[in-house]
C-alpha atoms as a PDB file:
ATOM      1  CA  UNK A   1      22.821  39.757 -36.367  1.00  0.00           C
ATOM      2  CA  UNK A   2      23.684  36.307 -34.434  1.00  0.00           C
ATOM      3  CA  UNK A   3      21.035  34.906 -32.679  1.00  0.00           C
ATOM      4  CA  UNK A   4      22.076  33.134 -29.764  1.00  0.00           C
ATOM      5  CA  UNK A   5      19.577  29.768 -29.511  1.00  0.00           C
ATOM      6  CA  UNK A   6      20.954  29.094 -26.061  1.00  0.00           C
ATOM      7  CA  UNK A   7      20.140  31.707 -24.655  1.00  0.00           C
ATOM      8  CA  UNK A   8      16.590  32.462 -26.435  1.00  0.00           C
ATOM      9  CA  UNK A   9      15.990  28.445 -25.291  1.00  0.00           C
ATOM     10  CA  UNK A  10      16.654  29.858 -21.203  1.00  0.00           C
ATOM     11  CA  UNK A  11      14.617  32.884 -21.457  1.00  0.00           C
ATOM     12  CA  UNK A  12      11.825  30.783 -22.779  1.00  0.00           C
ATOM     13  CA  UNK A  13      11.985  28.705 -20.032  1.00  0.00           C
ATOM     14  CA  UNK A  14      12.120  30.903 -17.500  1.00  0.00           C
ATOM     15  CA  UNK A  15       9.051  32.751 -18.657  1.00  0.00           C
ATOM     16  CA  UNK A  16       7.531  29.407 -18.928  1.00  0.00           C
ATOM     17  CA  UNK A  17       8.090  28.994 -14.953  1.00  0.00           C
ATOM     18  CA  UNK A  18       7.060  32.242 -14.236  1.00  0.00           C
ATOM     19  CA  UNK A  19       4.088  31.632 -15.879  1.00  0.00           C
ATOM     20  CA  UNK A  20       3.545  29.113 -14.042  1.00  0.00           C
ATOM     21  CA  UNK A  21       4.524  30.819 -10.728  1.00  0.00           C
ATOM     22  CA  UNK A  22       1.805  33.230 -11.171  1.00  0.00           C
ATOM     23  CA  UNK A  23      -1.169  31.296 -12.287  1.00  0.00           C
ATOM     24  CA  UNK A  24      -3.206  28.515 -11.475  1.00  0.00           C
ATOM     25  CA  UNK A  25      -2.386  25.218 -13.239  1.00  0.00           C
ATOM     26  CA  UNK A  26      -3.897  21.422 -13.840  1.00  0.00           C
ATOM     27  CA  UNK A  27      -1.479  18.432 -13.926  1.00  0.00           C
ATOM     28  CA  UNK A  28      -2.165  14.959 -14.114  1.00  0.00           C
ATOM     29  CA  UNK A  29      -0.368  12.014 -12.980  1.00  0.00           C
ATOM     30  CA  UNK A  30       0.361   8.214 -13.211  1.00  0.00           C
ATOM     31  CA  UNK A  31       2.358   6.484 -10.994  1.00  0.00           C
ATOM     32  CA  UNK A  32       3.781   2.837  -9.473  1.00  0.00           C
ATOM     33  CA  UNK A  33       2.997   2.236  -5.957  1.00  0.00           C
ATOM     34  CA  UNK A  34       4.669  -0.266  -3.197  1.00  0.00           C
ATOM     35  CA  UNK A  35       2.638  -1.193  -0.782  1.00  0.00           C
ATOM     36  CA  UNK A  36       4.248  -2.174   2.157  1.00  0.00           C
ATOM     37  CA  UNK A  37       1.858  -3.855   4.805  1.00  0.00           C
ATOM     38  CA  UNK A  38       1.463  -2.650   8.550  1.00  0.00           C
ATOM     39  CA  UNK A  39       0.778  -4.154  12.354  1.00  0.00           C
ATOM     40  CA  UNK A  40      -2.139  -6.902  11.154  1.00  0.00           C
ATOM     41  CA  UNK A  41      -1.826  -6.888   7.417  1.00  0.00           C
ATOM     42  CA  UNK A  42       2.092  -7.137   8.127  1.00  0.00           C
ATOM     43  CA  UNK A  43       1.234 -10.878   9.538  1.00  0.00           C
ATOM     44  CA  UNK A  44      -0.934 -11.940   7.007  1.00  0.00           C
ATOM     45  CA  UNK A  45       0.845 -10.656   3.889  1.00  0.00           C
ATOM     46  CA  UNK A  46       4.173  -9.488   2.198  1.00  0.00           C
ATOM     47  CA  UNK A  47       4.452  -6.374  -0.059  1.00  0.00           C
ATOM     48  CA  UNK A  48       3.434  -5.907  -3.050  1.00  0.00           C
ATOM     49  CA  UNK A  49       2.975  -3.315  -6.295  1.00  0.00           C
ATOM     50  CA  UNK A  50       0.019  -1.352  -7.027  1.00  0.00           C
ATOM     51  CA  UNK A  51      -0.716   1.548  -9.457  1.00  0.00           C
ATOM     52  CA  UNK A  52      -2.950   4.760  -8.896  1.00  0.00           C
ATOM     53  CA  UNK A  53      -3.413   8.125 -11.549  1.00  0.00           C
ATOM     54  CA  UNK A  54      -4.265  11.778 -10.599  1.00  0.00           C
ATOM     55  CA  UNK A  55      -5.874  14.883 -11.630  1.00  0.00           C
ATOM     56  CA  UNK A  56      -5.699  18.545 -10.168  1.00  0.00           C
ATOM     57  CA  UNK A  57      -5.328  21.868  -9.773  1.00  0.00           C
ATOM     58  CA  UNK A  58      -3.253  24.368  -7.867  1.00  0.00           C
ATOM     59  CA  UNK A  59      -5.668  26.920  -5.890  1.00  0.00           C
ATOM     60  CA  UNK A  60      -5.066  29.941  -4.108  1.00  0.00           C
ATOM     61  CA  UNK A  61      -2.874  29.685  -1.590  1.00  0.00           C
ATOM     62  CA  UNK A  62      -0.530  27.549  -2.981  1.00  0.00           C
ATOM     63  CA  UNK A  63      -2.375  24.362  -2.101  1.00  0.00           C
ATOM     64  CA  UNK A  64      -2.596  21.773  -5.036  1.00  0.00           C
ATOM     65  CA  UNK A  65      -6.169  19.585  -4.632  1.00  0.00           C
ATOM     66  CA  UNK A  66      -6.119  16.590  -7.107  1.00  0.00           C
ATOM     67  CA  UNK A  67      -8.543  13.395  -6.937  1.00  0.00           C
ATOM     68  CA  UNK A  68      -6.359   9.788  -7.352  1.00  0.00           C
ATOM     69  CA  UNK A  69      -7.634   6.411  -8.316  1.00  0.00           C
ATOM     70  CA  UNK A  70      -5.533   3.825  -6.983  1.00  0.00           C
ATOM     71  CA  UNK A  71      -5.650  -0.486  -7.121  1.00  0.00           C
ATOM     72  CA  UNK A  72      -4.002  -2.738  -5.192  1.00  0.00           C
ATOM     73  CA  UNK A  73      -3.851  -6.679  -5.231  1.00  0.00           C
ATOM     74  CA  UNK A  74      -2.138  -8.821  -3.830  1.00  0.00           C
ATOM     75  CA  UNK A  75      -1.964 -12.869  -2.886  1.00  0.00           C
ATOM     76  CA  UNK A  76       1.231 -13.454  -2.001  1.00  0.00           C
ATOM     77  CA  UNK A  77       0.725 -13.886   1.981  1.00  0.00           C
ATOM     78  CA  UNK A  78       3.450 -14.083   5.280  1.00  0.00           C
ATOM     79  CA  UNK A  79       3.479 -17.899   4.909  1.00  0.00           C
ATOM     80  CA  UNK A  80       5.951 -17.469   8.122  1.00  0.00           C
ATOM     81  CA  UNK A  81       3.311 -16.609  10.141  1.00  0.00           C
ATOM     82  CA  UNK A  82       0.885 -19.119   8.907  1.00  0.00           C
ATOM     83  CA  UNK A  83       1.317 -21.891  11.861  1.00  0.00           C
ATOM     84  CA  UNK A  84      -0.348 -23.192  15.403  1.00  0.00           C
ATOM     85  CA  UNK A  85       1.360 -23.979  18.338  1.00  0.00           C
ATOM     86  CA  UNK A  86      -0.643 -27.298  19.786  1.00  0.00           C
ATOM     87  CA  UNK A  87       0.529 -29.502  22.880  1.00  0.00           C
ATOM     88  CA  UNK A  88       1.593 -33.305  22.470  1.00  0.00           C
ATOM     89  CA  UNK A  89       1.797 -35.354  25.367  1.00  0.00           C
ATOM     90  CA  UNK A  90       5.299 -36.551  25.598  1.00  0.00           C
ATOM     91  CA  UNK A  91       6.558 -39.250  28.322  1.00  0.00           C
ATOM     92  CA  UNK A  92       3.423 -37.883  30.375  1.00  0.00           C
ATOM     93  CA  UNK A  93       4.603 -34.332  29.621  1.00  0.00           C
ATOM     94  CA  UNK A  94       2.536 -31.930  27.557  1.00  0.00           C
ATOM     95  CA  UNK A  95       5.025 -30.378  25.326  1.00  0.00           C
ATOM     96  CA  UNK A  96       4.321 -27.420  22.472  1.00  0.00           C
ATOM     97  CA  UNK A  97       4.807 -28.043  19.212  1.00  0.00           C
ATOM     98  CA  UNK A  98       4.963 -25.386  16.531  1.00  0.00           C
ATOM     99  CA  UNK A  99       2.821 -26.601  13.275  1.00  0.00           C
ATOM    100  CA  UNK A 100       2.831 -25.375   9.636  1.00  0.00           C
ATOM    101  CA  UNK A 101       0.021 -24.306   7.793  1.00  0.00           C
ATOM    102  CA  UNK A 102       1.549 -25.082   4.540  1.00  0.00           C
ATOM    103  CA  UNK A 103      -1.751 -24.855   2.171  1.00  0.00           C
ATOM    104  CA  UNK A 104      -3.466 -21.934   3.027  1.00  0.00           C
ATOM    105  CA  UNK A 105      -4.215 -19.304   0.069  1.00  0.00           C
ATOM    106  CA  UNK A 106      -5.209 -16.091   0.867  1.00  0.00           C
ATOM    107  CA  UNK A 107      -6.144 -12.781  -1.311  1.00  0.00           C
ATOM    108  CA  UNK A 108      -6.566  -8.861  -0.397  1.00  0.00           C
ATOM    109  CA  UNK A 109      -7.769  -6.240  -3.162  1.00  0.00           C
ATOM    110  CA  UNK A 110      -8.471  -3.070  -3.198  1.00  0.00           C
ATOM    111  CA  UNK A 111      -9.589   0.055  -5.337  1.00  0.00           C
ATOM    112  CA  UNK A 112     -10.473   3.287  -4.761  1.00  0.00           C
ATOM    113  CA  UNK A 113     -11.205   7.299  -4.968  1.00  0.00           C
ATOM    114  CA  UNK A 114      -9.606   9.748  -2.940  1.00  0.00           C
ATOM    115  CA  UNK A 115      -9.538  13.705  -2.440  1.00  0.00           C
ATOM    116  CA  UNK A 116      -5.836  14.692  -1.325  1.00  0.00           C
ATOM    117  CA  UNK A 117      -4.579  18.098  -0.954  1.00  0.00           C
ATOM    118  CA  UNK A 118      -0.269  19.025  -0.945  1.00  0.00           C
ATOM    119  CA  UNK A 119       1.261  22.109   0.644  1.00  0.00           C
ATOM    120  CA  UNK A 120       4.411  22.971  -0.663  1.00  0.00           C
ATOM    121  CA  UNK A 121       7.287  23.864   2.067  1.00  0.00           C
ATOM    122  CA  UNK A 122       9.776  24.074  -0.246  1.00  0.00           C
ATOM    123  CA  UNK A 123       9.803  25.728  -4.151  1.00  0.00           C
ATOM    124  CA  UNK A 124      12.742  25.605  -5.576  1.00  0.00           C
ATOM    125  CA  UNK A 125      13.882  26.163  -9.067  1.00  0.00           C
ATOM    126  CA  UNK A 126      14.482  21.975  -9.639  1.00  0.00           C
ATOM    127  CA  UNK A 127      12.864  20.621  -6.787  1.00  0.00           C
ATOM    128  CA  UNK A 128       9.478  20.778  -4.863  1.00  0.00           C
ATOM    129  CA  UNK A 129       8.475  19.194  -1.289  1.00  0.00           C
ATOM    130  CA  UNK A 130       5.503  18.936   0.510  1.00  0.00           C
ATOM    131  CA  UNK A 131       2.976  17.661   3.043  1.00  0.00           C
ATOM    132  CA  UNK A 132       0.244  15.534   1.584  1.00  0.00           C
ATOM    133  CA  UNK A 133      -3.552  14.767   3.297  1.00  0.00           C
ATOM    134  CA  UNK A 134      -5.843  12.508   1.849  1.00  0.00           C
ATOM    135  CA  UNK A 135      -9.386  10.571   2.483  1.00  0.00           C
ATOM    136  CA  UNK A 136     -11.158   8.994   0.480  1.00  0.00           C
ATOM    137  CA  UNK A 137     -13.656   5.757  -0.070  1.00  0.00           C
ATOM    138  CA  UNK A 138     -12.690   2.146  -0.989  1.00  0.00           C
ATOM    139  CA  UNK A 139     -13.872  -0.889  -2.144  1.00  0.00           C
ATOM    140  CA  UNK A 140     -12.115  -4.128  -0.931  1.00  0.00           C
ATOM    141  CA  UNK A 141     -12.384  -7.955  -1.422  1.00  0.00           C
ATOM    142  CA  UNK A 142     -10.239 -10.594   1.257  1.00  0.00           C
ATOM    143  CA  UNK A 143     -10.040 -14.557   0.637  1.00  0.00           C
ATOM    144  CA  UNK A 144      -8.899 -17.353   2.468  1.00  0.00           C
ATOM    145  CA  UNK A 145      -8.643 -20.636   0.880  1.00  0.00           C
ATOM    146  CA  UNK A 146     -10.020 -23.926   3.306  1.00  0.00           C
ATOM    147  CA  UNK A 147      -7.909 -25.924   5.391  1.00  0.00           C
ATOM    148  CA  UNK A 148      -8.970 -29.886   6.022  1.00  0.00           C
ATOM    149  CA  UNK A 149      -6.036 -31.431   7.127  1.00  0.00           C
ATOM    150  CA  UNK A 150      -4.566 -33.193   9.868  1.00  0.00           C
ATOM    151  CA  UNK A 151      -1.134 -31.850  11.367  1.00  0.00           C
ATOM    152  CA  UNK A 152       1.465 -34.347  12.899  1.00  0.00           C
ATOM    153  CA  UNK A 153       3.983 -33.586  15.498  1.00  0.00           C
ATOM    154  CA  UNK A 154       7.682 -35.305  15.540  1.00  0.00           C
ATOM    155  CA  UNK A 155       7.982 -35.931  19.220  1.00  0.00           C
ATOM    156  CA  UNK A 156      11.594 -37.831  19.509  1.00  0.00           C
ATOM    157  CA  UNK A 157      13.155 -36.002  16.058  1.00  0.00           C
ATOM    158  CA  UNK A 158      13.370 -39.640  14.192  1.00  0.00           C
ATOM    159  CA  UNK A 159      10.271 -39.159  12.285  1.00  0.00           C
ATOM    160  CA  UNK A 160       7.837 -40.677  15.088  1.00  0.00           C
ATOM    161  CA  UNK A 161       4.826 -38.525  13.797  1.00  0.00           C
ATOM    162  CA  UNK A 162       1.503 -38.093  16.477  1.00  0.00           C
ATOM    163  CA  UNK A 163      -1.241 -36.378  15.345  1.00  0.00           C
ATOM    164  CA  UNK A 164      -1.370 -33.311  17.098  1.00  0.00           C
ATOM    165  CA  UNK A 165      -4.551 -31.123  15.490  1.00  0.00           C
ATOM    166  CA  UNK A 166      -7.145 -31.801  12.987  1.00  0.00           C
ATOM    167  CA  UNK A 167      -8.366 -28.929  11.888  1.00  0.00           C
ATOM    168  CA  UNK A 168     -11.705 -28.511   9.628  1.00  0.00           C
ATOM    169  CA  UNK A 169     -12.256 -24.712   8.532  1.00  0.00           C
ATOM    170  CA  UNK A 170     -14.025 -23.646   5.444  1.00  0.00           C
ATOM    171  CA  UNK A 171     -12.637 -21.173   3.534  1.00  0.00           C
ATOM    172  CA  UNK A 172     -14.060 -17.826   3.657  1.00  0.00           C
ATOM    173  CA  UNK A 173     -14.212 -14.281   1.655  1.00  0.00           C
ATOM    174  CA  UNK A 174     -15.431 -10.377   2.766  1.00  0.00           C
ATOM    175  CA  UNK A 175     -15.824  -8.025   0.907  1.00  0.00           C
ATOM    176  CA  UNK A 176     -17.189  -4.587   1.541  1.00  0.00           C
ATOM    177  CA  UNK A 177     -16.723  -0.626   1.553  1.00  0.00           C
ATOM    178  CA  UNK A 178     -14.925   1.727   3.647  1.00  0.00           C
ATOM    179  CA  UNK A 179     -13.315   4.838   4.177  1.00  0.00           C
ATOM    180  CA  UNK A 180     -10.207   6.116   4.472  1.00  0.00           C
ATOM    181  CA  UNK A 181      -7.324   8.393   4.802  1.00  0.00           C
ATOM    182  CA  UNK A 182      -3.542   8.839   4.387  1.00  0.00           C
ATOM    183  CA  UNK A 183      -0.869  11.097   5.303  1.00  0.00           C
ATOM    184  CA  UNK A 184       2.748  11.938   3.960  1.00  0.00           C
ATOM    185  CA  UNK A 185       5.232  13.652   2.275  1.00  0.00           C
ATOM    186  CA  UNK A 186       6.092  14.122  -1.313  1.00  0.00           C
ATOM    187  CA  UNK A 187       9.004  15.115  -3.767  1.00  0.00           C
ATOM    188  CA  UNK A 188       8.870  16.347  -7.008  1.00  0.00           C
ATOM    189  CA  UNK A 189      11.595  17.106  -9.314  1.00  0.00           C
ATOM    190  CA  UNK A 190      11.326  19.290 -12.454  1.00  0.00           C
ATOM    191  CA  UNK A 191      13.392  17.772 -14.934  1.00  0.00           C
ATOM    192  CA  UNK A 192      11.892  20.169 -17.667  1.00  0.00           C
ATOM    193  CA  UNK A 193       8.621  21.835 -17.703  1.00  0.00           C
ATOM    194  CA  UNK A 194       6.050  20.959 -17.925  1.00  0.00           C
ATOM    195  CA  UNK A 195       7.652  17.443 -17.021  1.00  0.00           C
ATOM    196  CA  UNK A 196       7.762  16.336 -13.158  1.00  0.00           C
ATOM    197  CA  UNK A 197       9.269  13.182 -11.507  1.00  0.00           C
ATOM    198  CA  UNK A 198       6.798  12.457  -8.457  1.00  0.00           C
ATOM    199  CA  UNK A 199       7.687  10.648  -5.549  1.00  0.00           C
ATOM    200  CA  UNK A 200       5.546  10.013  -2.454  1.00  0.00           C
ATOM    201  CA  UNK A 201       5.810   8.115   1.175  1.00  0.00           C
ATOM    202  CA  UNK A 202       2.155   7.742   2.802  1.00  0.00           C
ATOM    203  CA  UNK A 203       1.090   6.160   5.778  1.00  0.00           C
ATOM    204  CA  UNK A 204      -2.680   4.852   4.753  1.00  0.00           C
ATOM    205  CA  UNK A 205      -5.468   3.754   6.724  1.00  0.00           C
ATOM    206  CA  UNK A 206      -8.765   1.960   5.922  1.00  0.00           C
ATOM    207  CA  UNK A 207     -11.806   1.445   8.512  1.00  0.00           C
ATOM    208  CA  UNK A 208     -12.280  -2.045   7.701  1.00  0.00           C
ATOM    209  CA  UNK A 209     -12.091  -5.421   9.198  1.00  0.00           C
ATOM    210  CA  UNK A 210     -11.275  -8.930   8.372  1.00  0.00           C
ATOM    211  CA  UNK A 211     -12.483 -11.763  10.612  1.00  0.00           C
ATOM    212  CA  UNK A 212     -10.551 -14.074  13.000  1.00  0.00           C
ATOM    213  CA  UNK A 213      -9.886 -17.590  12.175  1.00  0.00           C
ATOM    214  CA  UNK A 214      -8.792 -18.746  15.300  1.00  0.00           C
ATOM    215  CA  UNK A 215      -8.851 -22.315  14.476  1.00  0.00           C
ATOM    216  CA  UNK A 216      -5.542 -21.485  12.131  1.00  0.00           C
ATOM    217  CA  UNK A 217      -3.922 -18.835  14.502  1.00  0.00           C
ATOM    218  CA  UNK A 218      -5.246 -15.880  12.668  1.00  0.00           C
ATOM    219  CA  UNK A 219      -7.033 -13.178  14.824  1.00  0.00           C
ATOM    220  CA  UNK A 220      -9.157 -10.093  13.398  1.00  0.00           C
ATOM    221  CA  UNK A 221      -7.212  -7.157  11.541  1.00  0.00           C
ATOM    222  CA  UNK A 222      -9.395  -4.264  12.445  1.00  0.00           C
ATOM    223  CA  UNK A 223      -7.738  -1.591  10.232  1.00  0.00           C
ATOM    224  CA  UNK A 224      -5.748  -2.459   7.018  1.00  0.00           C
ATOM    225  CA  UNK A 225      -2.538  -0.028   7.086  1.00  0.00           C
ATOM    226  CA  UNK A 226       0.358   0.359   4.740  1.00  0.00           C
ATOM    227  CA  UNK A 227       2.928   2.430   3.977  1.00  0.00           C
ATOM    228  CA  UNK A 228       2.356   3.570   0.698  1.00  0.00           C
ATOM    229  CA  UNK A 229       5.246   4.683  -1.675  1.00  0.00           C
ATOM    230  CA  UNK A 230       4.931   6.006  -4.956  1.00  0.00           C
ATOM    231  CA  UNK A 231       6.682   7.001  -7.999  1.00  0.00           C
ATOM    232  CA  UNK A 232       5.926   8.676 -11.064  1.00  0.00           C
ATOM    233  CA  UNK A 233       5.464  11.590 -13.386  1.00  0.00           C
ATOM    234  CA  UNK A 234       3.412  14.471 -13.279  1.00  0.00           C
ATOM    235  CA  UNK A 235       2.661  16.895 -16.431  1.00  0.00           C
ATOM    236  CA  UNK A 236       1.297  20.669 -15.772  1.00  0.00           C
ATOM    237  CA  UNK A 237      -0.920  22.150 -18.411  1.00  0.00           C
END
């Protein structure tokens, strides 16, 4: 008798995914994330890469609950909009100038634990989509280095410099805990089971604040959003 691999190789894994069709499973997770700043965090910083892992089960109903730790740091900041506008008399006239904060460093890190739960809309034999909710608790830690300088203004273009602001602010850090939440939609793809590629948008929230600094143009940020995007694998067991 000739036994036929390929086809002994598809029946096992179809009964493998009907296995896992029928009962509950765990999976864990580790992924790269992109953070991409929003509304006040947009202004003081660029994007930047974080990383986050999961753990979780599929309950009744088709919902999957999982718990995620996820970091974030970042220090590269929107050095675009890091300037004052000041006036400079100019034949009698008080005219704006724009100014350059060339030296400020600032920091934003964060870490944290969060309970999220997916809904699948769509199951199909290679690919998987759902809604994603989330909350959870964080930790974070802002900087901003100290700026003692004195900022001149070219007021005929020929490199006549006036001084136009002197500007004395000590630096400053926060740090501090708060909740959160996040929102989104996900992707998975089964390249082979129990193998899954994992890819997630999220629009994330945390309740926290980071003072004004007036003095250097920089008002409060009372919520730190991002969009969130992630990308990964995920193994069922």
């Amino acid at each position: 008798m000739v036994i036929d691999m390929k086809k002994i190789i598809v029946l096992i894994l179809v009964f493998n995914a009907l296995l896992l069709a029928q009962k509950k499973y765990y999976s864990a997770g580790a992924y790269a994330d992109y953070y991409l700043p929003v509304s006040g965090m947009a202004d003081r910083f660029n994007p930047g890469p974080g990383g986050s892992i999961s753990f979780g089960t599929l309950t009744e109903g088709d919902w999957y609950w999982f718990g995620q730790i996820e970091y974030f740091s970042t220090e590269d900041g929107n050095t675009e909009n890091f300037k004052i506008l000041r006036n400079v008399e100019v034949g009698g006239v008080d005219v704006p100038f724009e100014l350059p904060l060339n030296d400020i460093k600032v920091k934003f890190e964060m870490g944290g634990l969060s309970a999220n739960t997916e809904y699948n809309f769509l199951n199909g034999e290679i690919v998987e989509s759902s809604v994603k909710f989330g909350f959870g608790i964080y930790r974070w830690f802002y900087s901003r280095s100290a700026v003692y300088d004195t900022l001149y203004a070219d007021t005929t273009g020929n490199g006549d410099l006036v001084a136009a602001a002197n500007l004395q602010v000590p630096a400053v850090s926060q740090t501090d805990w708060s909740g959160g939440f996040n929102t989104g939609l996900v992707l998975k793809i089964k390249f082979f089971e129990p193998l899954l590629f994992y890819a997630n948008a999220d629009y994330k929230v945390i309740i926290g604040e980071i003072y004004p600094a007036l003095d250097l143009g920089l008002e409060n940020i009372s919520t730190f959003q991002f969009v969130n995007i992630k990308a990964g694998f995920r193994i069922r067991f």
